[in-house]
Protein backbone atom coordinates (compact mmCIF):
# COMPACT_ATOMS: atom_id res chain seq x y z
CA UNK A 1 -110.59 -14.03 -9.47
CA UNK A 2 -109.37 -15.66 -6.53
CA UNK A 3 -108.64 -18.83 -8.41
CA UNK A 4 -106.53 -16.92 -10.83
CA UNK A 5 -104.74 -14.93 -7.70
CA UNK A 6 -104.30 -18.62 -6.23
CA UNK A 7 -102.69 -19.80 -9.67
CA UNK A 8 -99.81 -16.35 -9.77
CA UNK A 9 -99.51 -16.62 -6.26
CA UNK A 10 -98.22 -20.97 -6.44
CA UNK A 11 -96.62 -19.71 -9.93
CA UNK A 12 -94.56 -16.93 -8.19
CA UNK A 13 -93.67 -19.22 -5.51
CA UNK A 14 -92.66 -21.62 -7.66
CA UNK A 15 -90.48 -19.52 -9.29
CA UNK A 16 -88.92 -17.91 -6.37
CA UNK A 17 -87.73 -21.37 -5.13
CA UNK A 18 -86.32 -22.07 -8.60
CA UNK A 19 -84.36 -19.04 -8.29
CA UNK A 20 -82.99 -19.91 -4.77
CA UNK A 21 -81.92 -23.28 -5.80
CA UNK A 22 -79.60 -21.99 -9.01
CA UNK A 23 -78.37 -19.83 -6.69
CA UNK A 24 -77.20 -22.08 -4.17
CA UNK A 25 -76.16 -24.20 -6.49
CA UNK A 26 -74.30 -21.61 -8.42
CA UNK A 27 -72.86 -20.38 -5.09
CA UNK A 28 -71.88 -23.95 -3.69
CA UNK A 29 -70.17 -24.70 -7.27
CA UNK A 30 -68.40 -20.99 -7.13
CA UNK A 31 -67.07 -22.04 -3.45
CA UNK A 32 -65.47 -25.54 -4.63
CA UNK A 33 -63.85 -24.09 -7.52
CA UNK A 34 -62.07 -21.24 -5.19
CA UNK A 35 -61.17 -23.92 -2.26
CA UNK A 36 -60.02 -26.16 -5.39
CA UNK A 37 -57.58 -23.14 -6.55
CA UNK A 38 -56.63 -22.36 -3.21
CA UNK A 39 -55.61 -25.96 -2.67
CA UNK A 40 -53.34 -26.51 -6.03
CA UNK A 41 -51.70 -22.50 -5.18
CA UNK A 42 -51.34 -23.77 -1.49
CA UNK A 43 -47.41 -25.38 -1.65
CA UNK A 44 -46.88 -29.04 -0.32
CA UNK A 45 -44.68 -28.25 2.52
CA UNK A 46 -43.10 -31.41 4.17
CA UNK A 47 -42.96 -31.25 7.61
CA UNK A 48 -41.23 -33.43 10.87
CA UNK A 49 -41.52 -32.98 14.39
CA UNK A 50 -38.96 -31.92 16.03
CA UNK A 51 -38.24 -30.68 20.14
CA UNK A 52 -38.19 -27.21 20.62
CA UNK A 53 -38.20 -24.99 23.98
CA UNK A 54 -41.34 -23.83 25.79
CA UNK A 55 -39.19 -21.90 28.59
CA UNK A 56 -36.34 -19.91 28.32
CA UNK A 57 -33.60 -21.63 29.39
CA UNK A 58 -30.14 -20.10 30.10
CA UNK A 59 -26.09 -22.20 30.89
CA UNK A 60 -26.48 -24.66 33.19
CA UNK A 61 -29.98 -25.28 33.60
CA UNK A 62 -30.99 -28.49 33.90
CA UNK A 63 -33.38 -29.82 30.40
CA UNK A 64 -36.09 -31.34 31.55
CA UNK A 65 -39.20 -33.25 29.46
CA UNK A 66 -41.78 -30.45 31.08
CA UNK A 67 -39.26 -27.46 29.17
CA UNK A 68 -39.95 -28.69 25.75
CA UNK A 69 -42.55 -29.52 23.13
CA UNK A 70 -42.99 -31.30 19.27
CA UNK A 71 -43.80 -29.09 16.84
CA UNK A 72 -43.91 -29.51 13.14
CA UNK A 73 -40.41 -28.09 11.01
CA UNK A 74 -40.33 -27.96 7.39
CA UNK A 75 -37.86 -31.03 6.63
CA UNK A 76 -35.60 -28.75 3.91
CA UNK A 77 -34.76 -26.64 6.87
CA UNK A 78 -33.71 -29.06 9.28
CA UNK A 79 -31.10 -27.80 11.55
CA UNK A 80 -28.44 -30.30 12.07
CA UNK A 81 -28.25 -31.96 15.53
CA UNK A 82 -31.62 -31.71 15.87
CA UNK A 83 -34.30 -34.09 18.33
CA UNK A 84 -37.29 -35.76 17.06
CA UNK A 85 -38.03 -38.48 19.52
CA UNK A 86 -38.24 -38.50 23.52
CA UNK A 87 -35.70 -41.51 23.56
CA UNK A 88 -33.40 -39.57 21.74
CA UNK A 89 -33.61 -36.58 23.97
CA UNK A 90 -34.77 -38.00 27.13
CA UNK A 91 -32.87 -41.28 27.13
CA UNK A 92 -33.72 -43.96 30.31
CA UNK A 93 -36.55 -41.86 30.99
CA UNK A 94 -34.47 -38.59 32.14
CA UNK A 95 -33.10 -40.43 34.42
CA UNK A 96 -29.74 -38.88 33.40
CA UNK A 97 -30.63 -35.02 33.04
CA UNK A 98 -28.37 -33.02 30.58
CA UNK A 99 -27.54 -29.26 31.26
CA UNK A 100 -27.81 -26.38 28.63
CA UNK A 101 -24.64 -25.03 27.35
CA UNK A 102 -25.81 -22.10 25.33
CA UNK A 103 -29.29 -19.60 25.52
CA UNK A 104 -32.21 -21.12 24.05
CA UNK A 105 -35.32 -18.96 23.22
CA UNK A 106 -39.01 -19.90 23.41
CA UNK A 107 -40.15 -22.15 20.18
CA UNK A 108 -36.01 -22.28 19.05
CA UNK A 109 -34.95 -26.00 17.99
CA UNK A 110 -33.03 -27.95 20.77
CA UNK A 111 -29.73 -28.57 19.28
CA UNK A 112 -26.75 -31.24 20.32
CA UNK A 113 -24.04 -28.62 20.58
CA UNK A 114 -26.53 -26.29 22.68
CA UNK A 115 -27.04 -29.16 25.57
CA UNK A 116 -25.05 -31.59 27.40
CA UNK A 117 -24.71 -35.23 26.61
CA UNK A 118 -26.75 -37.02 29.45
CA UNK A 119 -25.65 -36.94 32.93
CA UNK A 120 -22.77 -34.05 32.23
CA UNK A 121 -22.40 -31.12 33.98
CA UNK A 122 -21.88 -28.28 31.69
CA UNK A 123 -18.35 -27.20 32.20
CA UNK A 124 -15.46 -27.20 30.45
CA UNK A 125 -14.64 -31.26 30.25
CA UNK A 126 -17.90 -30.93 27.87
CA UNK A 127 -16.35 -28.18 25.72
CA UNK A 128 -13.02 -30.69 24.71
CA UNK A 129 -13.59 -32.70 21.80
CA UNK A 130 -11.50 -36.24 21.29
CA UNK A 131 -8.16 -35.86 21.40
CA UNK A 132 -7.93 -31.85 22.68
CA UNK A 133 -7.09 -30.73 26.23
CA UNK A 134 -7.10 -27.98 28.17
CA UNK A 135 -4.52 -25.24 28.73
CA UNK A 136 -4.50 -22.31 31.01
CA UNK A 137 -2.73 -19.10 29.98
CA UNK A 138 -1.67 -16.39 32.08
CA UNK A 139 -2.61 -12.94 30.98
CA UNK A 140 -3.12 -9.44 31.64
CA UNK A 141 -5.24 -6.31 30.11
CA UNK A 142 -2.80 -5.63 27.59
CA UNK A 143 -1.79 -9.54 26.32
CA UNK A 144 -5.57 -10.52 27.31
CA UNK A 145 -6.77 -7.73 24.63
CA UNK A 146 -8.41 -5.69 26.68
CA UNK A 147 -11.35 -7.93 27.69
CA UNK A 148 -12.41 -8.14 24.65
CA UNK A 149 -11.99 -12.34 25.27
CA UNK A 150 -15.08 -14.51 25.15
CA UNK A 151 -15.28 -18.28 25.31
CA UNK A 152 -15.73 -19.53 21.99
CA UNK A 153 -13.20 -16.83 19.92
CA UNK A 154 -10.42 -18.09 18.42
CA UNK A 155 -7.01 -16.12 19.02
CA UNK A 156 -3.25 -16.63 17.59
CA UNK A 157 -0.60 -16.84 20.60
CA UNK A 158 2.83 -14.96 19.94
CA UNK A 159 5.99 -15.88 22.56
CA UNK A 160 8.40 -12.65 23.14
CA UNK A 161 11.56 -13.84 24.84
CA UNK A 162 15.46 -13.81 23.86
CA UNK A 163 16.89 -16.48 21.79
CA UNK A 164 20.49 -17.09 19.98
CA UNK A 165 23.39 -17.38 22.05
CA UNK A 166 26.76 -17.67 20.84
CA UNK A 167 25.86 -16.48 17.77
CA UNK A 168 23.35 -18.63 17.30
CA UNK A 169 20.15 -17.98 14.44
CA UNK A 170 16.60 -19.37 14.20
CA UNK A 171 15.11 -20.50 11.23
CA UNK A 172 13.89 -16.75 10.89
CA UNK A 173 17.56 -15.95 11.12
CA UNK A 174 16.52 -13.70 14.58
CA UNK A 175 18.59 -13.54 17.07
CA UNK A 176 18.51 -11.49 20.81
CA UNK A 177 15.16 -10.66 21.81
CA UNK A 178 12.08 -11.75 19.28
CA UNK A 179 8.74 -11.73 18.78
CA UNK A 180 7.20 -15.06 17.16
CA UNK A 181 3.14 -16.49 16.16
CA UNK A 182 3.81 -19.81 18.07
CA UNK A 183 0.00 -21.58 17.37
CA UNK A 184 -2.58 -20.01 15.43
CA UNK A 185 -6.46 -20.54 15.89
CA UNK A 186 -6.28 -21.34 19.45
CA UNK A 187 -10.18 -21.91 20.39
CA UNK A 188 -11.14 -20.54 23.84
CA UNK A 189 -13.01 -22.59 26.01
CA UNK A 190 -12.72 -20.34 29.29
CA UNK A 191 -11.75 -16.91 30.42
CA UNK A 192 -11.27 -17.07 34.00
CA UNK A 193 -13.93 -19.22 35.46
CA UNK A 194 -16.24 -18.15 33.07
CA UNK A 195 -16.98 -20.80 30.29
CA UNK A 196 -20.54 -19.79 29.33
CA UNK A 197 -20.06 -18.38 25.41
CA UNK A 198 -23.19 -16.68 26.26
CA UNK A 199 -21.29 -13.98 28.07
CA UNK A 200 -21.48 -10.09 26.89
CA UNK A 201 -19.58 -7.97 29.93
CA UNK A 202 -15.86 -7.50 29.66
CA UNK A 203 -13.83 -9.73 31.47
CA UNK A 204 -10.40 -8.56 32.76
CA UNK A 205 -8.64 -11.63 32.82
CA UNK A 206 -5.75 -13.10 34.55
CA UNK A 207 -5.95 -16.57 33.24
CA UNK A 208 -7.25 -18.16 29.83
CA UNK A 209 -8.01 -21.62 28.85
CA UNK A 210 -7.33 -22.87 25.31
CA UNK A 211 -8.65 -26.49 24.11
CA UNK A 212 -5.17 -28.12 22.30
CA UNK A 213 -3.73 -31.41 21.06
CA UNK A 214 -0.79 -32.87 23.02
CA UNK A 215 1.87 -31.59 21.25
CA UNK A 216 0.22 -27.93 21.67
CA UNK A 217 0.12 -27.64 24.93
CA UNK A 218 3.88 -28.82 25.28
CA UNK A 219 4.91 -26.03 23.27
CA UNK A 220 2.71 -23.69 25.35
CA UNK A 221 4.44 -25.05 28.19
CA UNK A 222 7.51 -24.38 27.09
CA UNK A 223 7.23 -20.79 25.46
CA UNK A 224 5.23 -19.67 28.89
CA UNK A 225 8.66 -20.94 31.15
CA UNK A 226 10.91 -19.40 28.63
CA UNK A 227 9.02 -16.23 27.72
CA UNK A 228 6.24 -13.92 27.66
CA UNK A 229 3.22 -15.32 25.73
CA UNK A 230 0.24 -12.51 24.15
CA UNK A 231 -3.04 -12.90 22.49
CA UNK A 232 -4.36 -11.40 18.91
CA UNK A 233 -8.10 -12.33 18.37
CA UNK A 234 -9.00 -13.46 15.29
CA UNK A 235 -12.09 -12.44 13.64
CA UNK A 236 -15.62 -13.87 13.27
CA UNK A 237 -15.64 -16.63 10.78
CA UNK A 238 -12.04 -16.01 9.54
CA UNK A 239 -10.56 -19.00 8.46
CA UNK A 240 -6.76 -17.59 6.87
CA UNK A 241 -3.94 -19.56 7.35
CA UNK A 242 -1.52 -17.01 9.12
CA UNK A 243 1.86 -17.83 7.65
CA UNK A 244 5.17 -18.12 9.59
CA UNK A 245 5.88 -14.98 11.71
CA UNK A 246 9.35 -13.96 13.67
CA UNK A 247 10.62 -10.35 14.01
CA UNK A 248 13.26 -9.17 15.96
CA UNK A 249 14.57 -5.87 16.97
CA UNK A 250 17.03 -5.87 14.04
CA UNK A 251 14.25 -6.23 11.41
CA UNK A 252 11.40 -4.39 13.17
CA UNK A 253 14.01 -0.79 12.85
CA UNK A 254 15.08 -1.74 9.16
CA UNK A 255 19.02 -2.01 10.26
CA UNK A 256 21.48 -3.71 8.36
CA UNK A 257 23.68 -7.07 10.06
CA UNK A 258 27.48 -5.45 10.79
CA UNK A 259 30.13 -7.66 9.42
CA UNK A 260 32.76 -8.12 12.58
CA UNK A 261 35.90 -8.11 10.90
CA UNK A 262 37.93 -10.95 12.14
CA UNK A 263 41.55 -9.74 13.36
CA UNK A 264 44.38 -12.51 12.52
CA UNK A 265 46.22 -13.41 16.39
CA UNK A 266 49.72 -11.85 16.22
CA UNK A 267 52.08 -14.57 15.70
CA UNK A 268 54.70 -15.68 18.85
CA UNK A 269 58.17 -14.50 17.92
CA UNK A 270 60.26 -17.24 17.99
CA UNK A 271 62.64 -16.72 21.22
CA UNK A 272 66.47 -17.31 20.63
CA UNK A 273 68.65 -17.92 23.65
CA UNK A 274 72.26 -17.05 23.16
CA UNK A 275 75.67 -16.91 25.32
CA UNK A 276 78.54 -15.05 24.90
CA UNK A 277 82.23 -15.98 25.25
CA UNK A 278 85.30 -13.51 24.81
CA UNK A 279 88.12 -14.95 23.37
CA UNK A 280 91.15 -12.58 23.00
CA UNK A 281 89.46 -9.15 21.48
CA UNK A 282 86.64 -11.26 19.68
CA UNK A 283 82.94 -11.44 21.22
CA UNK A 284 81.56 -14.86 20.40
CA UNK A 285 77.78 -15.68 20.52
CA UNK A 286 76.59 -19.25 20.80
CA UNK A 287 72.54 -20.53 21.03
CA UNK A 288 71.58 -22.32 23.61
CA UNK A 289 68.00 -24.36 24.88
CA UNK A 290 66.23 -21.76 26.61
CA UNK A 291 65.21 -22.34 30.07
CA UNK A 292 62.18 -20.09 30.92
């Protein structure tokens, strides 16, 4: 009997271990098949490494290697102007810091139009592309749209003054006092001294300063000495071409241009100088030069 009990007992064993091993194996193959799946259903993102913040860092701080770190971007949504190597970012070392010109969060891409070119301070001279300078215009609450201004907007400038003398007509055919868009999608690079875009308080300003070619600011020179100059924002992402505007008083009421009759000069009478003679009973006149 106990040879028998021996004999079920290795034979039950046996079996047991026979059962554990197809079910590890059956397990094991189960688990390669579902990392297998996962793997093909898992998309082939392409990545690069690219500098991002670590700190908050707000206008004019100074960008330093310990602010930022690599971290791996999917390469389809590159920003443009990004930085993927310390030379590019850090060139020489740091050894020429640049300065932030615009809020950058925690873990947000450093961009080139957010910082400073090395060794720049981040004011206005870094806001003027090639070719564009600065302006300042004079303004109040009502021409400076009611604070409303922030570096960065774009705004069309209108001249009021008085034009046409001696008859004289613009190409709008206005004449005496007149309203006209001078330059349109003027870009703001300061309000006041403030030249962080950044910026969310209202700013009741007395001066503005616009980034213009040349020949701009020559004819904002000229309709500021001659005139009074006003602001119109322009909207968010509006690109319209505004076409040619001039209204005078004449136009703005509706009224209709008065012919002036012309009235002829009355024609000199020509002056006839006589002198008379008596002979006898007869009166005789004769013409003479007059004297006077």
């Amino acid at each position: 009997m106990r040879l028998v009990f021996g004999l079920v007992l290795v034979l039950g064993l046996g079996l047991a271990g026979f059962a554990v091993y197809m079910a590890k194996n059956y397990i094991q193959g189960y688990q390669a098949q579902l990392a297998h799946e996962r793997a093909q259903r898992k998309p082939n993102i392409e990545t690069v490494n690219i500098y991002v913040a670590k700190n908050p860092l707000r206008y004019g701080d100074q960008l330093d290697i310990e602010d930022t770190a690599l971290i791996a971007f999917p390469k389809a949504s590159l920003p443009n102007g990004y930085y993927d190597t310390e030379d590019a970012l850090f060139p020489n070392a740091n050894s020429a810091p640049r300065k932030i010109l615009r809020a950058i969060e925690p873990n947000e891409a450093i961009l080139e139009i957010k910082v400073t070119k090395p060794g720049e301070e981040a004011g206005i001279t870094s806001q003027l592309q090639k070719g564009m300078r600065a302006f300042a215009i004079k303004v109040d609450i009502a021409s400076g749209v009611s604070g409303f201004l922030r570096p960065g907007d774009q705004v069309d400038v209108y001249w009021t003054g008085n034009i046409g003398r001696n008859g004289a007509r613009t190409e709008g055919n206005s004449t005496g006092a007149v309203t006209k868009l001078i330059q349109s999608g003027v870009k703001l690079i300061a309000v006041d001294q403030v030249s962080n875009s950044d910026t969310t308080g209202a700013i009741l300003a007395r001066t503005v300063t616009v980034s213009a070619r040349p020949q701009q600011v020559a004819a904002l020179a000229q309709a500021q000495s001659t005139g009074r100059l006003s602001l119109s924002l322009v909207g968010a992402g509006d690109e319209t071409l505004a076409e040619v505007i001039e209204v005078d008083q004449r136009s703005l009421l509706g009224l209709a241009e008065v012919a002036v009759e012309k009235k002829e000069a009355p024609v000199a009478k020509k002056q006839v100088c006589t002198i008379k003679t008596r002979r006898g009973g007869e009166v005789i006149s004769t013409p003479i030069p007059c004297t006077n």
